[in-house]
Protein backbone atom coordinates (compact mmCIF):
# COMPACT_ATOMS: atom_id res chain seq x y z
CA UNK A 1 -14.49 71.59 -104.66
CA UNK A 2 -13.74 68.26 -103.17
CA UNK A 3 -10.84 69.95 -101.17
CA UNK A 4 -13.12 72.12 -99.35
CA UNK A 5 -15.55 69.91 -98.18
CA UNK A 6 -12.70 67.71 -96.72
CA UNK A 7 -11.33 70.85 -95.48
CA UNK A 8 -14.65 71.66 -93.75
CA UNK A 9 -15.22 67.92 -92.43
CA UNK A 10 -11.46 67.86 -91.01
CA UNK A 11 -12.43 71.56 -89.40
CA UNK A 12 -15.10 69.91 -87.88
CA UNK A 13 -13.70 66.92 -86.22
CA UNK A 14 -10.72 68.80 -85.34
CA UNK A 15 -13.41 71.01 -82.94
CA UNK A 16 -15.72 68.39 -81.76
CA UNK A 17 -12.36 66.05 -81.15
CA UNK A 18 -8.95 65.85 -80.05
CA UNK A 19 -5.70 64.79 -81.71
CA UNK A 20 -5.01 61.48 -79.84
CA UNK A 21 -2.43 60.53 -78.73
CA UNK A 22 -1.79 64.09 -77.46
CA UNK A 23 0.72 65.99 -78.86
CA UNK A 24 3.10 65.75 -75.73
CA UNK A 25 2.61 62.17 -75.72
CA UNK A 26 3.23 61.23 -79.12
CA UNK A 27 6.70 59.69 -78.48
CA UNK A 28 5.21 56.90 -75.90
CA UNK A 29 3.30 53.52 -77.63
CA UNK A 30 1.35 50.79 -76.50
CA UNK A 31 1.29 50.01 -72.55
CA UNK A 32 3.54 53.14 -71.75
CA UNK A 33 0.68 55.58 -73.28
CA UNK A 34 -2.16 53.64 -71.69
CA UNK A 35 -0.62 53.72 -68.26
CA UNK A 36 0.62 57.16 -68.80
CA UNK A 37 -3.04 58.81 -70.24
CA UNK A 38 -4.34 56.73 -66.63
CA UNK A 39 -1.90 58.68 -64.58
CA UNK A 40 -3.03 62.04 -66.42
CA UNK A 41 -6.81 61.50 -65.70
CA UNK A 42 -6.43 60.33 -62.64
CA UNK A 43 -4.67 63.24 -61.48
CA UNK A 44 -7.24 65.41 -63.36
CA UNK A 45 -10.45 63.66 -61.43
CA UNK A 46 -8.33 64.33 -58.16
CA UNK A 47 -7.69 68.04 -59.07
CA UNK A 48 -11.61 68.18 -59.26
CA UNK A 49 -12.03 66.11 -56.03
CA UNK A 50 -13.38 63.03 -57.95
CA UNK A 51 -12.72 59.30 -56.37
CA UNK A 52 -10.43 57.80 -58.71
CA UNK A 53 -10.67 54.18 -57.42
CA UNK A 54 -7.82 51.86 -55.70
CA UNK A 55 -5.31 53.81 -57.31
CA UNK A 56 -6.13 57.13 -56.04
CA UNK A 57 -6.27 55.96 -52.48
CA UNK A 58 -3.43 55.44 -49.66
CA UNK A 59 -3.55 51.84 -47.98
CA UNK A 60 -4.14 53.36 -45.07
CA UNK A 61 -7.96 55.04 -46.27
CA UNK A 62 -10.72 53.10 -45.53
CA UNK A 63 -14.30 53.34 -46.82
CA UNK A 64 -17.25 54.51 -45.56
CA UNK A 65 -20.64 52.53 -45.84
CA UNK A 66 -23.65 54.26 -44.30
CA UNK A 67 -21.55 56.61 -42.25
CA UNK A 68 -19.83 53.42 -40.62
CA UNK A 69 -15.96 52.94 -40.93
CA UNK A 70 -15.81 49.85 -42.74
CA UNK A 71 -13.08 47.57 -42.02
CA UNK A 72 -11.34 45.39 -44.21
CA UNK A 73 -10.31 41.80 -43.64
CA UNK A 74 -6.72 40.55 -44.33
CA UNK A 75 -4.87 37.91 -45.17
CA UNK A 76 -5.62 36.08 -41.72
CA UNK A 77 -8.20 34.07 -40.68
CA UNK A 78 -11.38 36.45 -40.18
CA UNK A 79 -14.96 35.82 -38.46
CA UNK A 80 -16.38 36.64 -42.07
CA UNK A 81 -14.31 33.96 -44.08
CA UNK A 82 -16.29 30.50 -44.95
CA UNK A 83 -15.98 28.31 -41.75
CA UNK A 84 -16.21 24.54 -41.53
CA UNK A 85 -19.44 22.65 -40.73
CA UNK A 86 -17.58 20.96 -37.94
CA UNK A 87 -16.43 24.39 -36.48
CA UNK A 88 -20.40 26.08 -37.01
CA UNK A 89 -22.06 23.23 -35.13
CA UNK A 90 -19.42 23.63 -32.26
CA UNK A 91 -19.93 26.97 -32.22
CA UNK A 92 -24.18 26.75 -32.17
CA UNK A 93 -23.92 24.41 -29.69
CA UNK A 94 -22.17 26.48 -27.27
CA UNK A 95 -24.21 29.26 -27.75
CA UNK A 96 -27.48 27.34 -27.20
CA UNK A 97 -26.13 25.88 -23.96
CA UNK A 98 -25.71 21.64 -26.04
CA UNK A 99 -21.96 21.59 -25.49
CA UNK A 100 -22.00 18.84 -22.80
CA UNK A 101 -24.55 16.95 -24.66
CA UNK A 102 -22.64 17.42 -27.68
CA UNK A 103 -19.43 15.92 -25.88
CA UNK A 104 -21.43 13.17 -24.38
CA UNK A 105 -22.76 11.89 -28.03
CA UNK A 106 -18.92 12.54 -29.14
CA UNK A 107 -17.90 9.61 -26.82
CA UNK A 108 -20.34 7.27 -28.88
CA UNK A 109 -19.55 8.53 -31.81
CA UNK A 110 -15.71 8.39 -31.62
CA UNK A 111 -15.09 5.37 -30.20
CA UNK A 112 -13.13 3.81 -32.62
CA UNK A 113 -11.51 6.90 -33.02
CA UNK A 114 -10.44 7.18 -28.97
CA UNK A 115 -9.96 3.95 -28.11
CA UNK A 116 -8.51 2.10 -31.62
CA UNK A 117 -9.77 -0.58 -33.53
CA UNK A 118 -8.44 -3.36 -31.50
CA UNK A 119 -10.60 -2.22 -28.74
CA UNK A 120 -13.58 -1.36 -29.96
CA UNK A 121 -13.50 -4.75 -32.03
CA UNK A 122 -13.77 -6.46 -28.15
CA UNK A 123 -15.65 -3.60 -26.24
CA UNK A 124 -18.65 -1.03 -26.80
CA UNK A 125 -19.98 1.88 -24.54
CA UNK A 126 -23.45 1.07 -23.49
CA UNK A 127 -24.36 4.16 -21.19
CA UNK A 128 -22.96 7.45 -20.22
CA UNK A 129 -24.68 9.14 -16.59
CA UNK A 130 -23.34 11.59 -14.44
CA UNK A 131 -19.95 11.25 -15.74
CA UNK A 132 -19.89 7.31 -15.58
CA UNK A 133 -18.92 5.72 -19.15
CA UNK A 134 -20.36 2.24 -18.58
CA UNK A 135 -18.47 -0.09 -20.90
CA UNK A 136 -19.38 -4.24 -22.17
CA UNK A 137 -16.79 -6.16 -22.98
CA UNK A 138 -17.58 -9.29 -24.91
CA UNK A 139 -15.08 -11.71 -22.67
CA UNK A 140 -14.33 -11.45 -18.79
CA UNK A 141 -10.92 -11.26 -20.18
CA UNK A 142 -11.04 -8.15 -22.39
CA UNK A 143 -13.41 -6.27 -18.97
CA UNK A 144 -10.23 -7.43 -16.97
CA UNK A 145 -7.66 -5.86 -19.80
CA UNK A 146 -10.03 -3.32 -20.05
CA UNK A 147 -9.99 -2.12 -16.34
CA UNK A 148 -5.95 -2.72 -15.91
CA UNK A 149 -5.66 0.20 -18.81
CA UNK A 150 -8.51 2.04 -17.44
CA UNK A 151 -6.59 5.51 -16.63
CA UNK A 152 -4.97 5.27 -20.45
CA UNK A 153 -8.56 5.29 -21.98
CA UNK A 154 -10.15 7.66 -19.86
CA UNK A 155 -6.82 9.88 -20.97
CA UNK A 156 -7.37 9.35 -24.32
CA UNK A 157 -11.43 10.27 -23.72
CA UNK A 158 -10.22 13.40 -22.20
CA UNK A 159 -8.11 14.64 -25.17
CA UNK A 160 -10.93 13.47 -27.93
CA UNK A 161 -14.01 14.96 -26.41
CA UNK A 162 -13.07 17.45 -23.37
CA UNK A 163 -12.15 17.49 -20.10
CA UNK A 164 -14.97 16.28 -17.17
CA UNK A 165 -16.69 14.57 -19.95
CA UNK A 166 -16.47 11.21 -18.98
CA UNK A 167 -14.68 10.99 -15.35
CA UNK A 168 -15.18 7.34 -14.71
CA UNK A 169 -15.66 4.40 -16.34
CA UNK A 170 -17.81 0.85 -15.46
CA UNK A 171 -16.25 -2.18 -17.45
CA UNK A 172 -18.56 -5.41 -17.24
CA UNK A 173 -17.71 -8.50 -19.09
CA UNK A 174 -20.87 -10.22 -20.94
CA UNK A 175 -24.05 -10.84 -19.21
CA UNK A 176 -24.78 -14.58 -17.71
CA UNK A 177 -27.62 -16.43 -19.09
CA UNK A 178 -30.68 -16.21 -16.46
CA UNK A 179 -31.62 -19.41 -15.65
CA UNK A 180 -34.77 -18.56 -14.25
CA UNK A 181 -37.69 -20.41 -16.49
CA UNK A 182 -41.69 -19.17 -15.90
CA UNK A 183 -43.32 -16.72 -13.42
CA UNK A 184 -42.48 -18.93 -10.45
CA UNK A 185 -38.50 -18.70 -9.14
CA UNK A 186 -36.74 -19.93 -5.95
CA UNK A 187 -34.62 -17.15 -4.24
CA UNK A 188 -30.78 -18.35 -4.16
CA UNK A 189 -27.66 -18.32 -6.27
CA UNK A 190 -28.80 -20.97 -8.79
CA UNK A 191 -26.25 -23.11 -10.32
CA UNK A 192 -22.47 -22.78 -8.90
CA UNK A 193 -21.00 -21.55 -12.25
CA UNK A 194 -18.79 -18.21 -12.92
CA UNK A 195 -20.27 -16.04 -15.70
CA UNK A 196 -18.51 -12.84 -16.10
């Protein structure tokens, strides 16, 4: 009686189920009869015009999203790839018109950069106007070094922050002590010294 009912249950599974691995695949194990059983359904979803994913598809197909061709980025730089905070600001700048002031605050900002340590150790940028980079030196002889190499630094300005930037620059050596004392002065040269 026992053989029946197993009889019966096998009956049973054998409808509801089927034999796997299938019988014409019964020589294949392991990877081979996973990739193969992929191949089968895939081509049995594409028989029934199903999408079958990445593997179904030729390179060339490209979704559709919304009735828009969607395009697909490669392995070169793309608008849509993470960009640089350096590279964003430059780019909202432009676009709200900032660029030159952007530039002009670059020249500030940079000067060690531009001009090199030694430099900037004996020289600072006080004032930028209409393309005149007005520049203090802290000896008449660095304003006189200064002014010989003049066409080198405005070179160097050029390549940093942009062309038209900066066009000319105003080197003074330190300001002379005023030797004017109260509200009341004399008109005239005051003492015969050189300052600067």
């Amino acid at each position: 009686m026992t053989d029946n009912n197993a009889d019966e249950t096998n009956s049973q599974d054998s409808g509801s189920q089927q034999a796997f691995p299938p019988p014409h695949l019964a020589h294949l194990a392991g990877m081979d009869l996973v990739r193969r059983t992929l191949e089968e359904a895939r081509g049995a979803a594409r028989s029934q015009g199903k999408d079958t994913g990445r593997g179904g598809r030729s390179p060339g197909m490209r979704r559709t999203v919304a009735g828009r061709r969607r395009s697909w980025s490669g392995p070169g730089p793309d608008r849509r790839d993470p960009q640089t905070l350096a590279s964003a600001t430059r780019d909202l700048a432009q676009n709200l018109g900032w660029g030159k002031r952007v530039a002009e605050g670059a020249v500030f900002g940079q000067w060690t950069t531009v001009v090199g340590e030694q430099i900037a150790e004996h020289a600072v940028p006080t004032g930028l106007r209409d393309g005149v980079l007005s520049v203090t030196a802290e000896s008449t002889a660095w304003a006189t070094q200064l002014r010989m190499v003049q066409a080198q630094l405005l070179a160097k300005i050029a390549a940093a922050v942009g062309d038209g930037v900066v066009t000319s620059m105003k080197i003074t050596g330190p300001t002379a002590p005023s030797w004017r004392k109260g509200r009341l002065h004399i008109a005239g040269r005051g003492p015969r010294d050189t300052y600067g």
